[in-house]
N, C-alpha and C. Protein backbone atom coordinates (compact mmCIF):
# COMPACT_ATOMS: atom_id res chain seq x y z
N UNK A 1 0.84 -1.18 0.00
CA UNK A 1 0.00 0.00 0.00
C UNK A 1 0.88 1.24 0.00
N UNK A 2 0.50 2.24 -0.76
CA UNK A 2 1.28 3.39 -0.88
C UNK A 2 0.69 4.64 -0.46
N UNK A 3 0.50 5.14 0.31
CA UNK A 3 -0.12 6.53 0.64
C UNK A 3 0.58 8.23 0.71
N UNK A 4 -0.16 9.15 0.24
CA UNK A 4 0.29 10.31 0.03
C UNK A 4 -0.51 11.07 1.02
N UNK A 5 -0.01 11.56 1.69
CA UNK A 5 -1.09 12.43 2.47
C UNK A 5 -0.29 14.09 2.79
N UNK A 6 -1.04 15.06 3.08
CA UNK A 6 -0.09 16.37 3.37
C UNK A 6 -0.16 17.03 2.17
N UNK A 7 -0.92 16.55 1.04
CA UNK A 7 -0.31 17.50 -0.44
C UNK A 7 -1.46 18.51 -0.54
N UNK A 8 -2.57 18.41 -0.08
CA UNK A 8 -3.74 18.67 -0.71
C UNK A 8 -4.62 19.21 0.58
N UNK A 9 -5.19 20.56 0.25
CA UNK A 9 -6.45 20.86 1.32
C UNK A 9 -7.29 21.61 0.63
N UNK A 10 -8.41 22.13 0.89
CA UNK A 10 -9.22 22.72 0.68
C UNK A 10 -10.47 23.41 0.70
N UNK A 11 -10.59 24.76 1.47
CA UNK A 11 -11.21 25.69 2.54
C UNK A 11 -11.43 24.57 3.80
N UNK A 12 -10.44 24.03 4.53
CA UNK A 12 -10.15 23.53 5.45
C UNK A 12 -10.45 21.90 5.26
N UNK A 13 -11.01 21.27 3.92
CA UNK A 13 -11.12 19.76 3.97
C UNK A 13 -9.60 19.37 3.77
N UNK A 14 -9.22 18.46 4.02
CA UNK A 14 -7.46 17.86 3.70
C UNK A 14 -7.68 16.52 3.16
N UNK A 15 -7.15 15.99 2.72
CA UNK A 15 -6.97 14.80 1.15
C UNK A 15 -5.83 14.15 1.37
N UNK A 16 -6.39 12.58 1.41
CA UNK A 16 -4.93 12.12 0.82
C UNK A 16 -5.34 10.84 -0.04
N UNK A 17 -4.54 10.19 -0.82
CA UNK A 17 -4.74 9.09 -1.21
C UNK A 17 -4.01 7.75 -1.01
N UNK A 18 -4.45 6.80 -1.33
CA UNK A 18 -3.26 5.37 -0.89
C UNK A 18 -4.13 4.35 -2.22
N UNK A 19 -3.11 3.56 -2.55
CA UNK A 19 -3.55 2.80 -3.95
C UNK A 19 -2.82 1.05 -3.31
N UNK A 20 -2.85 0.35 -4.36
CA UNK A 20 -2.12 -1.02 -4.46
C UNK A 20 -2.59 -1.78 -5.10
N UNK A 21 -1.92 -2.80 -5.30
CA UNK A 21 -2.76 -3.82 -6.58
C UNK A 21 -3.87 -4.81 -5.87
N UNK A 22 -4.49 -4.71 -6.68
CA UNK A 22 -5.51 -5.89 -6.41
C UNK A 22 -6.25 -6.29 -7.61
N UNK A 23 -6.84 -8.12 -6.88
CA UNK A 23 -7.15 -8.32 -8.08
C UNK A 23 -8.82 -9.13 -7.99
N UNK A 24 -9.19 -9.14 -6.70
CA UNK A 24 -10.55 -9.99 -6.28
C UNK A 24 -11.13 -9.05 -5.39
N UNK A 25 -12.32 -9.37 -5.61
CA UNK A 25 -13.31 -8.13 -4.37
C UNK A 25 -13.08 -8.46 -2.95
N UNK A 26 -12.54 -9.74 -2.48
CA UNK A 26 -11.86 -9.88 -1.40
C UNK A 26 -10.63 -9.14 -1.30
N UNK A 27 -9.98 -8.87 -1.96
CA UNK A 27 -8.17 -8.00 -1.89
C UNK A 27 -8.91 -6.60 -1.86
N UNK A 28 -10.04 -6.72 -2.12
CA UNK A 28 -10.53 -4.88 -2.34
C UNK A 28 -10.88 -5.06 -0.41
N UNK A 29 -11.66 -5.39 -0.40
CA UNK A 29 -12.28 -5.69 1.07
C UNK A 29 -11.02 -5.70 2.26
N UNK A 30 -10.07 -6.16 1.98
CA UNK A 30 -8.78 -6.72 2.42
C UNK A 30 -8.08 -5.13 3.04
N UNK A 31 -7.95 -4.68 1.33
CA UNK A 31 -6.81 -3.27 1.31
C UNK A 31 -8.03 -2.63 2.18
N UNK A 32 -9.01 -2.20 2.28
CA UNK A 32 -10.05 -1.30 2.63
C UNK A 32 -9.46 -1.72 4.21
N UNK A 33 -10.05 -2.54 4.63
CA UNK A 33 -9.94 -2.81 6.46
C UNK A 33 -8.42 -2.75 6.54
N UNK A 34 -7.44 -2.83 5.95
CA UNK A 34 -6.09 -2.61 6.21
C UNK A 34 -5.71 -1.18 6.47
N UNK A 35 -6.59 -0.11 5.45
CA UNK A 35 -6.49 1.43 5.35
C UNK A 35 -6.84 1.83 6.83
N UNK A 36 -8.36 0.84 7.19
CA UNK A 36 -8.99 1.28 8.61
C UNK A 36 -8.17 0.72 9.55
N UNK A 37 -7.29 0.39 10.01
CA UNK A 37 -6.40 0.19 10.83
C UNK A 37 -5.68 1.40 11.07
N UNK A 38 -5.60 2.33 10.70
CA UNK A 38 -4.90 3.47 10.92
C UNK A 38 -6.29 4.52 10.98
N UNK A 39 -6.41 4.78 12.63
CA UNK A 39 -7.33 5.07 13.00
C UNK A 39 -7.74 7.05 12.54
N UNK A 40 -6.58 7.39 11.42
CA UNK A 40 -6.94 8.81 10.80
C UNK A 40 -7.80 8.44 10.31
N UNK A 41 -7.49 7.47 9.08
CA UNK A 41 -8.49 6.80 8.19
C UNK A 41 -9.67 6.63 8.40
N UNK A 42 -9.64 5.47 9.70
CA UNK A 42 -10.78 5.19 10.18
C UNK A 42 -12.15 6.14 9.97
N UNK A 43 -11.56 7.43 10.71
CA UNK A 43 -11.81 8.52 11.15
C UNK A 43 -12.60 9.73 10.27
N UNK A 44 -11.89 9.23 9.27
CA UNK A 44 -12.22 10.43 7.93
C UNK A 44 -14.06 10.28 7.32
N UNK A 45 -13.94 11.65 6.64
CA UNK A 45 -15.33 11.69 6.53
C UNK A 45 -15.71 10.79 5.37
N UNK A 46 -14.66 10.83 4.41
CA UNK A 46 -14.95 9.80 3.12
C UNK A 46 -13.72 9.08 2.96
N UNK A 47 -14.30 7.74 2.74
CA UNK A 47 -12.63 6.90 1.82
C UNK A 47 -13.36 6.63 0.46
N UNK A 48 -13.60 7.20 -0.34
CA UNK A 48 -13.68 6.86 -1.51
C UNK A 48 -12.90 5.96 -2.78
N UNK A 49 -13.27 5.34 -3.70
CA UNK A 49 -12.59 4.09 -3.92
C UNK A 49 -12.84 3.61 -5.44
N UNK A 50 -12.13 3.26 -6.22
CA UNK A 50 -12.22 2.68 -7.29
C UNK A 50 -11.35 1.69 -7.87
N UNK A 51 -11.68 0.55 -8.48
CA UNK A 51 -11.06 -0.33 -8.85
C UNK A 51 -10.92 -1.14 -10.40
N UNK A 52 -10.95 -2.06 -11.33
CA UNK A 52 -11.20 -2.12 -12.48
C UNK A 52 -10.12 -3.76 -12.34
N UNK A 53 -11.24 -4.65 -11.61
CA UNK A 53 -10.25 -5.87 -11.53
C UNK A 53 -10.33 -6.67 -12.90
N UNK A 54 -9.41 -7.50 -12.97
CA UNK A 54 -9.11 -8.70 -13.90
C UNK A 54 -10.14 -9.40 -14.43
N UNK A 55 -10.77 -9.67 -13.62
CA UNK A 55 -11.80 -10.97 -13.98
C UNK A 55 -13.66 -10.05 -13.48
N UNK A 56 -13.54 -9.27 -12.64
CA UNK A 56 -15.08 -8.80 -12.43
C UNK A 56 -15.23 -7.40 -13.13
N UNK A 57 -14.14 -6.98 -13.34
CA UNK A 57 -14.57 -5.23 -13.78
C UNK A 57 -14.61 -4.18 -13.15
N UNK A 58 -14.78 -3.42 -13.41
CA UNK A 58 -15.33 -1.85 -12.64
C UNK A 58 -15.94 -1.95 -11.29
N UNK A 59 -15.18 -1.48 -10.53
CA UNK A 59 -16.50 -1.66 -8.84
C UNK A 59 -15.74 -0.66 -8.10
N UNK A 60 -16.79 0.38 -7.71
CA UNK A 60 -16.15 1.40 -6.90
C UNK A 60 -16.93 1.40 -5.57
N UNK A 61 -17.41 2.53 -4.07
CA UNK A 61 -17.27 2.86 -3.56
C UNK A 61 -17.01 4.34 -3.29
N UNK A 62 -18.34 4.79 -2.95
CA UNK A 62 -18.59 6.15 -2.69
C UNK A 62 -18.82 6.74 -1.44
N UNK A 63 -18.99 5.95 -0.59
CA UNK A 63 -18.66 6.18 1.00
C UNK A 63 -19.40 7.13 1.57
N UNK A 64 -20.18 7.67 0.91
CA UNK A 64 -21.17 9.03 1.13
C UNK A 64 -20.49 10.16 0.30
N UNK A 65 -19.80 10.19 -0.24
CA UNK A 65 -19.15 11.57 -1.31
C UNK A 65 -19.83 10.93 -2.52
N UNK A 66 -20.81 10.83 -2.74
CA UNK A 66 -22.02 10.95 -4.15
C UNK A 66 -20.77 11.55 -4.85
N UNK A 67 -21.12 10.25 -6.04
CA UNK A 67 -20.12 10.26 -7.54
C UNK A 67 -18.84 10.12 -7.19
N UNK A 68 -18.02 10.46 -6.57
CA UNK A 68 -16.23 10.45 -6.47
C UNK A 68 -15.92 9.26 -6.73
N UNK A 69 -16.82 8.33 -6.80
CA UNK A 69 -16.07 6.73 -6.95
C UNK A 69 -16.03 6.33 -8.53
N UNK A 70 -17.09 7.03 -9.41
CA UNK A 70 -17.50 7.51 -10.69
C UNK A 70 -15.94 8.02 -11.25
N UNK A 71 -15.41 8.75 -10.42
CA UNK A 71 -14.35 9.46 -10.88
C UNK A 71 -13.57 9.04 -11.14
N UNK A 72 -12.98 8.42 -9.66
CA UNK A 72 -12.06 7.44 -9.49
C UNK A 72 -12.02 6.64 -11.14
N UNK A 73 -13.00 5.93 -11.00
CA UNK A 73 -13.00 4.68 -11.84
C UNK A 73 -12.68 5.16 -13.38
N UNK A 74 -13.05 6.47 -13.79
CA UNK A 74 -13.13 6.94 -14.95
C UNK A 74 -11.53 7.31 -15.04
N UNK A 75 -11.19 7.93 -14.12
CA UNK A 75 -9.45 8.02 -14.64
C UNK A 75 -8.87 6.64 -14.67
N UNK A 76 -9.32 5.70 -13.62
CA UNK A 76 -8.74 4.75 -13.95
C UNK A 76 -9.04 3.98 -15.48
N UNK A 77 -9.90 3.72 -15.71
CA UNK A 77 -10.38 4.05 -17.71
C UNK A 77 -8.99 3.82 -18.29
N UNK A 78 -9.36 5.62 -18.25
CA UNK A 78 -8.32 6.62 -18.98
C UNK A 78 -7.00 6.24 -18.99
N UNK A 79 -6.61 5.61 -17.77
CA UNK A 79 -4.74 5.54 -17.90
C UNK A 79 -4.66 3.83 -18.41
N UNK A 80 -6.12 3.46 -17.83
CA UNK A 80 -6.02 1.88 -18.28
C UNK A 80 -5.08 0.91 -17.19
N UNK A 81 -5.65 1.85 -16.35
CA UNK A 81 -4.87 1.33 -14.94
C UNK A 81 -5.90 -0.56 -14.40
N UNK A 82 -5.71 -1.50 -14.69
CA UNK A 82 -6.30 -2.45 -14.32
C UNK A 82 -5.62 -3.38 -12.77
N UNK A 83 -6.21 -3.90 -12.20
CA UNK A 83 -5.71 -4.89 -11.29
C UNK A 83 -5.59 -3.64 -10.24
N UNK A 84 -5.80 -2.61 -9.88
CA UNK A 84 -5.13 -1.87 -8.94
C UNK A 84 -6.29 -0.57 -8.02
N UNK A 85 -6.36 -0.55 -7.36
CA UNK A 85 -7.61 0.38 -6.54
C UNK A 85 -6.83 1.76 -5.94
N UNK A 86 -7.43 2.33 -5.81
CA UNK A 86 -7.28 3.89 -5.56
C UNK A 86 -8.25 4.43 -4.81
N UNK A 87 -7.64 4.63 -3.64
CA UNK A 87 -8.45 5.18 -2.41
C UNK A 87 -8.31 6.69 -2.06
N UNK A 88 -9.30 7.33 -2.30
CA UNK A 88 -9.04 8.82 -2.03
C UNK A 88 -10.35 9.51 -0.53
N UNK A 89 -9.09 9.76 0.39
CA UNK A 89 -9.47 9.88 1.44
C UNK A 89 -10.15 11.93 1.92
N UNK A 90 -11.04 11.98 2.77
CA UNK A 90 -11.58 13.40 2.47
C UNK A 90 -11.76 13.29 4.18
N UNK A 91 -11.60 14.62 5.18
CA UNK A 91 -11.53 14.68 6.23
C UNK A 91 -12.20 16.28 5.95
N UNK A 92 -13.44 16.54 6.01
CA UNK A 92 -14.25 17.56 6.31
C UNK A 92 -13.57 18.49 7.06
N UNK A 93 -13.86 19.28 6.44
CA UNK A 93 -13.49 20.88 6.92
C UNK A 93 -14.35 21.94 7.42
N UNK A 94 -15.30 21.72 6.92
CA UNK A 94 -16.99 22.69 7.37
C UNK A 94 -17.49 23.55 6.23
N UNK A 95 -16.71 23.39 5.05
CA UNK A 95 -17.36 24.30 3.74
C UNK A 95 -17.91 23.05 3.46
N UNK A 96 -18.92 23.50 2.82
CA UNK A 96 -19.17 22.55 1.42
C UNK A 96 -18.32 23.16 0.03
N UNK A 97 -17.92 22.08 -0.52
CA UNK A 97 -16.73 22.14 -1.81
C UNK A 97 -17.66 22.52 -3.22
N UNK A 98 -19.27 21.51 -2.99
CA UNK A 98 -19.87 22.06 -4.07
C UNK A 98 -18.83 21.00 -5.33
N UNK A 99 -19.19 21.32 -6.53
CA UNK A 99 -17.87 20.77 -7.78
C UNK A 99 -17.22 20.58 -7.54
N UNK A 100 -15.99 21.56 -6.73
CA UNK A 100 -14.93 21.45 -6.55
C UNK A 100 -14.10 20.45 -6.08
N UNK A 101 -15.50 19.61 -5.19
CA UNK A 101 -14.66 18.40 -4.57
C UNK A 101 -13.92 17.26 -5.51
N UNK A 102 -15.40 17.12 -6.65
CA UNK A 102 -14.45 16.17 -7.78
C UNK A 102 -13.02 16.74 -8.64
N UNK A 103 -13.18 17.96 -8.24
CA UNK A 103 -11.72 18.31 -9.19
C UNK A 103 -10.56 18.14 -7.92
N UNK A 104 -11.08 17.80 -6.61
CA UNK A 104 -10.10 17.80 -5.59
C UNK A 104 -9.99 15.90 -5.57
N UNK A 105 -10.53 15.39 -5.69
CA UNK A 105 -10.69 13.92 -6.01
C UNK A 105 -9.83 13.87 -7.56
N UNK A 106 -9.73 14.02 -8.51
CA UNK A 106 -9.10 14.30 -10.00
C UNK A 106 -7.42 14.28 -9.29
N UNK A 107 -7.46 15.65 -8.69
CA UNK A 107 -6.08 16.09 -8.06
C UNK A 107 -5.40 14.84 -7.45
N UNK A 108 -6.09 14.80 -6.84
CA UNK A 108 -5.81 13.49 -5.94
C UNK A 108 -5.42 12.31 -6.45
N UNK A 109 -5.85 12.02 -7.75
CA UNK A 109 -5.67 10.60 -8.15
C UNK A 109 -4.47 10.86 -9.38
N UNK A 110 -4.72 11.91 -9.85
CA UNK A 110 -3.28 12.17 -10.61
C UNK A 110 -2.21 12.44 -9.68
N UNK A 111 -1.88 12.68 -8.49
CA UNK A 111 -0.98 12.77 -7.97
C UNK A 111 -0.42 11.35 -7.55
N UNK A 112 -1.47 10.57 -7.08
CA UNK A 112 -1.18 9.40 -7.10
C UNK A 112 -0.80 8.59 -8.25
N UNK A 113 -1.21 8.78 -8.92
CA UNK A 113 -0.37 8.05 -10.57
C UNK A 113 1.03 9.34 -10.88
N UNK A 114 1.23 10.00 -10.93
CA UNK A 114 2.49 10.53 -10.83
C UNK A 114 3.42 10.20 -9.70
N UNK A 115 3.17 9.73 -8.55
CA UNK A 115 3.91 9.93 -7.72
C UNK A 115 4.37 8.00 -7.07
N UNK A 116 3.42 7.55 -7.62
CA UNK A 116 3.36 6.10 -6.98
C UNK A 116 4.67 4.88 -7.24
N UNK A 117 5.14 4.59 -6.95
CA UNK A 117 6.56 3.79 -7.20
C UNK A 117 6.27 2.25 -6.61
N UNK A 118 6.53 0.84 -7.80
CA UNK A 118 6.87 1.79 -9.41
C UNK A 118 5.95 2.74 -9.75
N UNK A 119 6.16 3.33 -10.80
CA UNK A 119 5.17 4.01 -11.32
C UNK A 119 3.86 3.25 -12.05
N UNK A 120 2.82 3.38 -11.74
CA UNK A 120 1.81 2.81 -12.47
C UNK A 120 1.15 3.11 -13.92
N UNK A 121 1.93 4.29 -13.90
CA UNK A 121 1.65 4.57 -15.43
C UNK A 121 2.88 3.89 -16.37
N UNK A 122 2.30 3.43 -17.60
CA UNK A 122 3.58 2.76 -18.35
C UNK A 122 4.30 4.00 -18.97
């Protein structure tokens, strides 16, 4: 598991993300209660989630942030990222973000494909 946290806030919500491979809705289930072991996590207002396994497909996780898992899954699409989930974490701040949150979810997941080692992008 790889996590980024500290990069990202916004009118007081703070962001981070953590990814890894997986490849069965059990390894999704798995990485998820592994994230909640670290009781920030636990804690946070959203873990939002997307995945695009081997053998079942597309299955995300919206955690109460309506659509972000939509997102998730759609960049994952885009880079053609398969076998691998992307967890983007949201710790309320007291604004509402309104739009902005999915472009703070976007942020989030490109930083994580830029930054993730190896790199997950080919």
């Amino acid at each position: 598991m790889q996590q980024f946290s500290g990069f990202l806030s916004d009118r007081g919500s703070k962001y981070a993300v953590s990814g890894g491979p997986v490849a069965t809705r059990a390894e999704i289930k798995a990485f998820l209660k592994d994230l909640a072991r670290d009781k920030r996590f636990a804690k946070a207002t959203h873990n939002t989630w997307a995945a695009i396994l081997p053998d079942d497909g597309p299955v995300k996780g919206d955690d109460g942030e309506a659509g972000a898992g939509l997102v998730i899954l759609r960049m994952l699409e885009r880079e053609e990222l398969f076998g691998h989930i992307i967890v983007v974490t949201r710790w309320f701040g007291g604004t509402k973000l309104g739009g902005d949150r999915f472009r703070r979810v976007q942020d989030c997941v490109d930083h994580y494909i830029a930054n993730a080692q190896p790199q997950v992008r080919q």
